[in-house]
PDB file of N, CA and C in Angstrom:
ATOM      1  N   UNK A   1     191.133  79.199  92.201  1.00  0.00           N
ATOM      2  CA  UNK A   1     190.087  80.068  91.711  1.00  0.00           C
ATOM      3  C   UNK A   1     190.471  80.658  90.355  1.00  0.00           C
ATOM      4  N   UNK A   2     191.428  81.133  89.908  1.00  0.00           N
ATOM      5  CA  UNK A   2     192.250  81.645  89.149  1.00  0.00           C
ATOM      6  C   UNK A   2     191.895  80.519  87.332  1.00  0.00           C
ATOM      7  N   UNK A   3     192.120  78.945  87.735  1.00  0.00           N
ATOM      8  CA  UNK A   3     191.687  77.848  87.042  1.00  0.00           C
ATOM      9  C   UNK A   3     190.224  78.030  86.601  1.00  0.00           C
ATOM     10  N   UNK A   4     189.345  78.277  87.168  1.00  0.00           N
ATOM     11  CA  UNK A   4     187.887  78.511  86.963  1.00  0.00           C
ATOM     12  C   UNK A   4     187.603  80.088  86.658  1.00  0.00           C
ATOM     13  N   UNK A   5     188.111  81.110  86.681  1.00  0.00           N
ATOM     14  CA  UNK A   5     188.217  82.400  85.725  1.00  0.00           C
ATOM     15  C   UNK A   5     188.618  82.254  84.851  1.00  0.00           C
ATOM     16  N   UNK A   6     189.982  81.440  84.287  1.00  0.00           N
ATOM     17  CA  UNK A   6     190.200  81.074  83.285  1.00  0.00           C
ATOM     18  C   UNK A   6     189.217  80.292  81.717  1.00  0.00           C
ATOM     19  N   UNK A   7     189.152  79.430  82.492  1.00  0.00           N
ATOM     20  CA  UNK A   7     187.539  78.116  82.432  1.00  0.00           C
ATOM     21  C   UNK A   7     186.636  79.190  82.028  1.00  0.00           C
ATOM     22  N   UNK A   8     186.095  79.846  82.997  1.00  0.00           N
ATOM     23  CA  UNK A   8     184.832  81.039  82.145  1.00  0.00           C
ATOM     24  C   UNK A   8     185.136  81.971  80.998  1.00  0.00           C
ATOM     25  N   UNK A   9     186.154  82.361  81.743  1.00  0.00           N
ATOM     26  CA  UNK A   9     186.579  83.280  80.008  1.00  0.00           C
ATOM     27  C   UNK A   9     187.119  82.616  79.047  1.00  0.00           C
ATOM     28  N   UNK A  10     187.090  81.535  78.787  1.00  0.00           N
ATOM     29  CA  UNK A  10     187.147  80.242  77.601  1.00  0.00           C
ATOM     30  C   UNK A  10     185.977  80.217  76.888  1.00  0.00           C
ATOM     31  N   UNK A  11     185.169  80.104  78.461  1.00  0.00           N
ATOM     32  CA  UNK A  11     183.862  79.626  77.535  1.00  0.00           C
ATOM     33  C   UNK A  11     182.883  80.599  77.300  1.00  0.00           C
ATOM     34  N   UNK A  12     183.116  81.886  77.993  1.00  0.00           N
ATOM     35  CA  UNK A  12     182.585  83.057  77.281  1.00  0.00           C
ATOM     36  C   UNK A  12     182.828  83.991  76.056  1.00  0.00           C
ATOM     37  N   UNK A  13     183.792  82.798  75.515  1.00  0.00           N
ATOM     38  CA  UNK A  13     184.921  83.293  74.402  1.00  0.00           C
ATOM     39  C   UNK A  13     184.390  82.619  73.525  1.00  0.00           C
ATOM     40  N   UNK A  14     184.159  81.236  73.778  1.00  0.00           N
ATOM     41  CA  UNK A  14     183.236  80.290  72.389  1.00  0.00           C
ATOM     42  C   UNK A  14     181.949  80.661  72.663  1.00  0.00           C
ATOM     43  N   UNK A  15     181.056  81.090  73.664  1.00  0.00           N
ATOM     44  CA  UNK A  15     179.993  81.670  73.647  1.00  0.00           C
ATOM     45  C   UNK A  15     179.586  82.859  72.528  1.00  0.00           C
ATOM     46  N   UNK A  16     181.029  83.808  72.877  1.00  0.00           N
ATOM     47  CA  UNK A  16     180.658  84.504  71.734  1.00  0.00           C
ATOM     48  C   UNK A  16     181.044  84.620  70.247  1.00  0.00           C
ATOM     49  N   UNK A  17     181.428  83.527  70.016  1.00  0.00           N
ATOM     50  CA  UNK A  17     181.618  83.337  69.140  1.00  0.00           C
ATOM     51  C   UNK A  17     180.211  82.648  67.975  1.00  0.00           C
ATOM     52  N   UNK A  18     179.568  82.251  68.987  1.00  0.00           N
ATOM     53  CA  UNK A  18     178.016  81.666  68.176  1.00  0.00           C
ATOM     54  C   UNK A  18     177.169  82.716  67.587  1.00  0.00           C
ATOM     55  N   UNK A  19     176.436  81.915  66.789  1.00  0.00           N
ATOM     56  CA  UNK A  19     175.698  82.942  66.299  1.00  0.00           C
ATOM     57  C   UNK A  19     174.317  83.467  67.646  1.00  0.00           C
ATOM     58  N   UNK A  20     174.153  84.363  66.988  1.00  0.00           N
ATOM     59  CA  UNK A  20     173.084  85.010  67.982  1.00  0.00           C
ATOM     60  C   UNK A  20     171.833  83.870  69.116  1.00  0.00           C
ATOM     61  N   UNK A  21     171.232  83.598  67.499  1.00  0.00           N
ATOM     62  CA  UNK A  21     169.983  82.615  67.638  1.00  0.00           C
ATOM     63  C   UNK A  21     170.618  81.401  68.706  1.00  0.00           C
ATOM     64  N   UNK A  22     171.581  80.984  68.649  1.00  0.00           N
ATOM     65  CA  UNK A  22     172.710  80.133  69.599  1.00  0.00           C
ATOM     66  C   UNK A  22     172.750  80.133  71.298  1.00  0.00           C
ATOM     67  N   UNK A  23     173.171  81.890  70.735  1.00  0.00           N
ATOM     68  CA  UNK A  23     173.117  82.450  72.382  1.00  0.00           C
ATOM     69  C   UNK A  23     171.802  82.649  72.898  1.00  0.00           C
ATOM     70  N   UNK A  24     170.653  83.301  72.129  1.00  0.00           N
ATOM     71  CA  UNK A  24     169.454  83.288  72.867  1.00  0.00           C
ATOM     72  C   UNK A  24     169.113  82.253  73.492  1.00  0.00           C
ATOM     73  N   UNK A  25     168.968  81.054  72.659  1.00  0.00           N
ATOM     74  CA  UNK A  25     168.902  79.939  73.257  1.00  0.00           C
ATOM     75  C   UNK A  25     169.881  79.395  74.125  1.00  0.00           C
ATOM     76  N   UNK A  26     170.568  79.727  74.587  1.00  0.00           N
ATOM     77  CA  UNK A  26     171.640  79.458  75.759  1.00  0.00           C
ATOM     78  C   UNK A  26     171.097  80.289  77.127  1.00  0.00           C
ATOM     79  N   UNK A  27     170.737  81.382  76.672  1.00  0.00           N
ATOM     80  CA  UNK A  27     170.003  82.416  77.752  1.00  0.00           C
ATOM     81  C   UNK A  27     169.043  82.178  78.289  1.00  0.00           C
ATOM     82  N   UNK A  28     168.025  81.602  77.246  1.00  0.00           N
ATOM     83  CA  UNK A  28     166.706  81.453  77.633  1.00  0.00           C
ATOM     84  C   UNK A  28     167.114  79.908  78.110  1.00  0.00           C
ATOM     85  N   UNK A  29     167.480  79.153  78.409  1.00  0.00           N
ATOM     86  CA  UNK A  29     167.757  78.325  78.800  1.00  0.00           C
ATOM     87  C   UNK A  29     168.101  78.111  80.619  1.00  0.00           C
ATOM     88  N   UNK A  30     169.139  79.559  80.511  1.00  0.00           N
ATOM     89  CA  UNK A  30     170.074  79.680  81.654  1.00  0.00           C
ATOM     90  C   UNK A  30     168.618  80.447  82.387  1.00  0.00           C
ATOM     91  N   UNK A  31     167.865  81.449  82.271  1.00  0.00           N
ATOM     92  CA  UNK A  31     166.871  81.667  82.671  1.00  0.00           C
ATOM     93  C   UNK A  31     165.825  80.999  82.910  1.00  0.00           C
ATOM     94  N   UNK A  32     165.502  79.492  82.021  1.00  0.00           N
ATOM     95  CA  UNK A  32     164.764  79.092  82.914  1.00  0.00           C
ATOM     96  C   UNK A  32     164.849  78.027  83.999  1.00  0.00           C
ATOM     97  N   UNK A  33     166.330  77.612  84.072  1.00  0.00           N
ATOM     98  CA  UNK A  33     166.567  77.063  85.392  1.00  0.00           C
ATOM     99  C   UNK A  33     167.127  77.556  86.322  1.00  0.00           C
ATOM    100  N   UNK A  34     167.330  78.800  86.534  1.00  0.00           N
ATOM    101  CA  UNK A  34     166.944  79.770  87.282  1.00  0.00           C
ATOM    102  C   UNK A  34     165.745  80.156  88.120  1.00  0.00           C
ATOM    103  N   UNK A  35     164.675  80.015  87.288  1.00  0.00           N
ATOM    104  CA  UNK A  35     163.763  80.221  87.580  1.00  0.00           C
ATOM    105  C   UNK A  35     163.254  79.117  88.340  1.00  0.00           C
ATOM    106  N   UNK A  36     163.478  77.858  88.006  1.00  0.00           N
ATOM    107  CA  UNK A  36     162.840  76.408  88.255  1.00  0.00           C
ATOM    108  C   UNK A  36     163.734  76.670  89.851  1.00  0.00           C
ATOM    109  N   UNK A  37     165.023  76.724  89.759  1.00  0.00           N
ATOM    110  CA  UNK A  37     165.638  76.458  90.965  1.00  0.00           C
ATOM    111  C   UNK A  37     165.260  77.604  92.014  1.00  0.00           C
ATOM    112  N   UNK A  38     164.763  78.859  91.876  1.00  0.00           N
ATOM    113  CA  UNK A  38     164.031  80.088  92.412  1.00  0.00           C
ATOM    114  C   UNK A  38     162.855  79.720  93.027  1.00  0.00           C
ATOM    115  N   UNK A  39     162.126  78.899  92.156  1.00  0.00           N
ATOM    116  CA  UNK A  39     160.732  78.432  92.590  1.00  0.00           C
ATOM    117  C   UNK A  39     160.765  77.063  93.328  1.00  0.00           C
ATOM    118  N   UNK A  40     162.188  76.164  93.140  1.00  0.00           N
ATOM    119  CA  UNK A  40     162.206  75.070  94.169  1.00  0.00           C
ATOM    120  C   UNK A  40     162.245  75.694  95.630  1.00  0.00           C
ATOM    121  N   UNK A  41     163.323  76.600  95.693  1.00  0.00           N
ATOM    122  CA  UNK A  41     164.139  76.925  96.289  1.00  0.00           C
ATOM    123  C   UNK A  41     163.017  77.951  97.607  1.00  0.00           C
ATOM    124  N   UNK A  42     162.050  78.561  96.899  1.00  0.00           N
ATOM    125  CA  UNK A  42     160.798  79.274  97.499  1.00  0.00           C
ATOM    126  C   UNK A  42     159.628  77.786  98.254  1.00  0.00           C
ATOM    127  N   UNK A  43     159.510  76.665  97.167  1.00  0.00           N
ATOM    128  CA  UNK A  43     158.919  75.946  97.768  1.00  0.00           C
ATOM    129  C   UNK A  43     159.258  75.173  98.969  1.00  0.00           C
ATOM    130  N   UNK A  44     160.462  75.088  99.269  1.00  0.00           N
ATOM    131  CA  UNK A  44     161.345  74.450 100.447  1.00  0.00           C
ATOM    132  C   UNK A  44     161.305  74.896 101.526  1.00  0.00           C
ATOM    133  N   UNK A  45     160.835  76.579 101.265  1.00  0.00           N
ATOM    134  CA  UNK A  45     161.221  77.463 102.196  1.00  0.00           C
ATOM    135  C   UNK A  45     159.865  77.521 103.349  1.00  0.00           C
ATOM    136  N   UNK A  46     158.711  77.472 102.456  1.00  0.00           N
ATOM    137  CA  UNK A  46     157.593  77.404 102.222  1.00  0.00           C
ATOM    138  C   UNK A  46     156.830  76.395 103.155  1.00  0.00           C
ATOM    139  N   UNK A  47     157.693  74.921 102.773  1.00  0.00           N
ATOM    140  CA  UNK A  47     157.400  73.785 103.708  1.00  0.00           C
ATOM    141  C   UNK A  47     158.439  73.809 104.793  1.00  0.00           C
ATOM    142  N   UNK A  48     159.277  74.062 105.107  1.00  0.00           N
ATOM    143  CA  UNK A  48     159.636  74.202 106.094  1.00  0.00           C
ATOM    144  C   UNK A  48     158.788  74.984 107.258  1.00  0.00           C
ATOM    145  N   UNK A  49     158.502  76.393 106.898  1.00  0.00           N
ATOM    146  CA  UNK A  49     157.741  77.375 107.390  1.00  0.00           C
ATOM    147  C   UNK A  49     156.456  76.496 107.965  1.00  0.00           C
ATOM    148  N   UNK A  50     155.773  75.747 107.248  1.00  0.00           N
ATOM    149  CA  UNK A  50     154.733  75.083 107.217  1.00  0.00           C
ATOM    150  C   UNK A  50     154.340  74.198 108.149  1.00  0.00           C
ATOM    151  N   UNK A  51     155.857  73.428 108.380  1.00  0.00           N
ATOM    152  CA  UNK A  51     156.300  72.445 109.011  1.00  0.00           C
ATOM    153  C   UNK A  51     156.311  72.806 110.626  1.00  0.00           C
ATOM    154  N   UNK A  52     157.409  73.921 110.831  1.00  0.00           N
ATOM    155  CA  UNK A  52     157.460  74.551 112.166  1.00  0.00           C
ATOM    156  C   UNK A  52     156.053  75.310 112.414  1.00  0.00           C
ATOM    157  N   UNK A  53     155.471  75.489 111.548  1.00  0.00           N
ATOM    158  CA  UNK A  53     154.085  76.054 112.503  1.00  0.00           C
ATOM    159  C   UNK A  53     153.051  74.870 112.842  1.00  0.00           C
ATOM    160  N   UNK A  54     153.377  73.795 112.072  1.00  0.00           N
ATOM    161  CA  UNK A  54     152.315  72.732 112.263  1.00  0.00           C
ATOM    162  C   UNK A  54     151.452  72.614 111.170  1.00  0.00           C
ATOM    163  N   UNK A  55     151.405  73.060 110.512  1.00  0.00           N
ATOM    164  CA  UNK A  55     150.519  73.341 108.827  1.00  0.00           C
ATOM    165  C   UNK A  55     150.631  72.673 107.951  1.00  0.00           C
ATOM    166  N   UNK A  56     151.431  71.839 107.638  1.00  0.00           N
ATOM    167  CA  UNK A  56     152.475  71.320 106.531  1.00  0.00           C
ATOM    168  C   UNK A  56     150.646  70.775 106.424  1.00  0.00           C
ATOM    169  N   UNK A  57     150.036  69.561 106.716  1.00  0.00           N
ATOM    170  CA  UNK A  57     149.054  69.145 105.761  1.00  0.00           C
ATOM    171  C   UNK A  57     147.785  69.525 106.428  1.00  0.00           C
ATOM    172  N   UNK A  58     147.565  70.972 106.299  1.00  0.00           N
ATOM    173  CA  UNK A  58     146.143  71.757 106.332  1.00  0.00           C
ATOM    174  C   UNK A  58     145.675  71.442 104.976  1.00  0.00           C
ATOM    175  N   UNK A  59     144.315  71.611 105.107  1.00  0.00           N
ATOM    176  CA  UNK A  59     144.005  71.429 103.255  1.00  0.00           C
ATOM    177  C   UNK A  59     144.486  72.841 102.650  1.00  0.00           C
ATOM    178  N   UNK A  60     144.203  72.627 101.532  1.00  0.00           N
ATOM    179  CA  UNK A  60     144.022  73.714 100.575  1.00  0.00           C
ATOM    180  C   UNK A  60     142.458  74.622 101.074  1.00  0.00           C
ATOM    181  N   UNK A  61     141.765  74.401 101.324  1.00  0.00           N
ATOM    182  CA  UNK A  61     140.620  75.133 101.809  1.00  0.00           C
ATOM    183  C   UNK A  61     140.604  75.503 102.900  1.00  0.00           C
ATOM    184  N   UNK A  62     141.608  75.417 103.916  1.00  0.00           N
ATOM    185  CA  UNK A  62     141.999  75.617 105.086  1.00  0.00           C
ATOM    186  C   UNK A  62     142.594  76.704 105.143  1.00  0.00           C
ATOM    187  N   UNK A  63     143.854  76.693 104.048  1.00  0.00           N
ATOM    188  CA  UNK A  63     144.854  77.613 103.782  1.00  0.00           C
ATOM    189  C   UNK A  63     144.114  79.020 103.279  1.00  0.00           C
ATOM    190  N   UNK A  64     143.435  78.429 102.077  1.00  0.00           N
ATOM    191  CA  UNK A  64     142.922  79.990 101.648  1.00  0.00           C
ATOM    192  C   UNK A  64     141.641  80.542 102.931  1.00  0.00           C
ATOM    193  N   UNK A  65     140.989  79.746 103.691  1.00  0.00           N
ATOM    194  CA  UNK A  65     139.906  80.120 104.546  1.00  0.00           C
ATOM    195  C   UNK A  65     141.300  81.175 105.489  1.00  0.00           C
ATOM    196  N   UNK A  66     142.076  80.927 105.865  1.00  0.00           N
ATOM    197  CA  UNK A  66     143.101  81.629 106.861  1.00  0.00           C
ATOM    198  C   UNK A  66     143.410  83.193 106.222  1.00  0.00           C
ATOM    199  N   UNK A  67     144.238  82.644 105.235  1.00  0.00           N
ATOM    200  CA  UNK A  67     144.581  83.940 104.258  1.00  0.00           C
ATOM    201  C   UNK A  67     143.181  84.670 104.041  1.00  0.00           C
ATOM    202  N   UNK A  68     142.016  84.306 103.776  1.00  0.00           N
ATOM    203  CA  UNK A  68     140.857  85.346 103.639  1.00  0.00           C
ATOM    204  C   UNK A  68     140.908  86.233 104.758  1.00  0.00           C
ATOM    205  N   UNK A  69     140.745  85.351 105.987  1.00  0.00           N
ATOM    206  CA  UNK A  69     140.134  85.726 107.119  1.00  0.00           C
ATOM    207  C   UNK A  69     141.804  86.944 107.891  1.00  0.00           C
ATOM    208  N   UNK A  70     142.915  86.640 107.378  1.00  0.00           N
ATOM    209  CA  UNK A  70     143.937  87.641 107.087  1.00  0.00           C
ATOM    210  C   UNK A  70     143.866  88.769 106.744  1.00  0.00           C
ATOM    211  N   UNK A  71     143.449  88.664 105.333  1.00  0.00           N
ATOM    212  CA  UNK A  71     143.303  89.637 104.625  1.00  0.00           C
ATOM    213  C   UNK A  71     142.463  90.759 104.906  1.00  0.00           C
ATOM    214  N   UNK A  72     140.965  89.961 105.433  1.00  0.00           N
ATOM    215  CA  UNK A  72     140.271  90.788 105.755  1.00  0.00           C
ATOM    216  C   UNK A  72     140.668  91.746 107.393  1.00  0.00           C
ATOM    217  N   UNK A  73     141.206  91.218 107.934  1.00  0.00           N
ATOM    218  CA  UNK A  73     141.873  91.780 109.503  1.00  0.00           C
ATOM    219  C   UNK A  73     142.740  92.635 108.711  1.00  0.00           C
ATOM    220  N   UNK A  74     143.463  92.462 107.959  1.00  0.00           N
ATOM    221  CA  UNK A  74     144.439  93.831 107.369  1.00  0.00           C
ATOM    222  C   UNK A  74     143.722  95.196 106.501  1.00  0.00           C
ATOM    223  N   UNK A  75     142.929  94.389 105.905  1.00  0.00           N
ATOM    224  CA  UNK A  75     141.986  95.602 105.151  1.00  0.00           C
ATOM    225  C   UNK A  75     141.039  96.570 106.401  1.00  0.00           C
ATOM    226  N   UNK A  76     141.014  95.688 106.988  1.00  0.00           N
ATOM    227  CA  UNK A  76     139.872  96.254 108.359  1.00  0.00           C
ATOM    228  C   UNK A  76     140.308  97.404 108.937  1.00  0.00           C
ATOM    229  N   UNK A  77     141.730  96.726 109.215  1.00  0.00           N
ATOM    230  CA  UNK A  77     142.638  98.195 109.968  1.00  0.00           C
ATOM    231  C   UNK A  77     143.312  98.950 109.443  1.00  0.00           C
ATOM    232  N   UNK A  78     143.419  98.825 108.063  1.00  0.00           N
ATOM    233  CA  UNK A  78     143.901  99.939 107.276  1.00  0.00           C
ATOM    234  C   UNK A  78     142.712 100.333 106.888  1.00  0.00           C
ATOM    235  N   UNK A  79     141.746 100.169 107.141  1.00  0.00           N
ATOM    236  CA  UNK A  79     140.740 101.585 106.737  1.00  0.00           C
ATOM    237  C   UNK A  79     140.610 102.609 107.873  1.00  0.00           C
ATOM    238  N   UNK A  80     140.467 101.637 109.354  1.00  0.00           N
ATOM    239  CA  UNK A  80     140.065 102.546 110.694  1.00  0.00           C
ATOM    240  C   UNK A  80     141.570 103.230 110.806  1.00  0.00           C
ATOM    241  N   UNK A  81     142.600 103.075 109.821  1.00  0.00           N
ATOM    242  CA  UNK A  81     143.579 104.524 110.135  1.00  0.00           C
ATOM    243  C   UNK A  81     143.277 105.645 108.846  1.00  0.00           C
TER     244      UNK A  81
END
């Protein structure tokens, strides 16, 4: 482990050594596969979920007809409190 702390503070050492515009673009970079792997990582979760309930290929008009008919059962009973 000790080898790979090393390894990072190397390369957080030539990191900063770039110019700015360098690093943004290193950031915005590191952020957006982050994000990509956040949003795989949600979609997996998603079909799985999907999967164990039996849903995986409801339509799309199926899905939102459910979630309406949800929504509205939650709005319903948060008004009668």
């Amino acid at each position: 482990m000790e080898t790979l702390d090393i390894r990072v503070e190397e390369f957080a050492q030539e990191i900063a050594s770039w110019e700015s515009t360098r690093q943004e673009n290193l950031l915005q970079k590191l952020v957006d596969l982050n994000y990509r792997r956040g949003l795989k990582a949600l979609s997996e979760k998603i079909k799985k979920r999907l999967l164990a309930e039996g849903k995986l290929h409801q339509s799309v008009d199926e899905i939102f007809a459910e979630l309406a008919r949800v929504r509205e059962a939650v709005a319903a009973d948060d008004y009668l409190r």
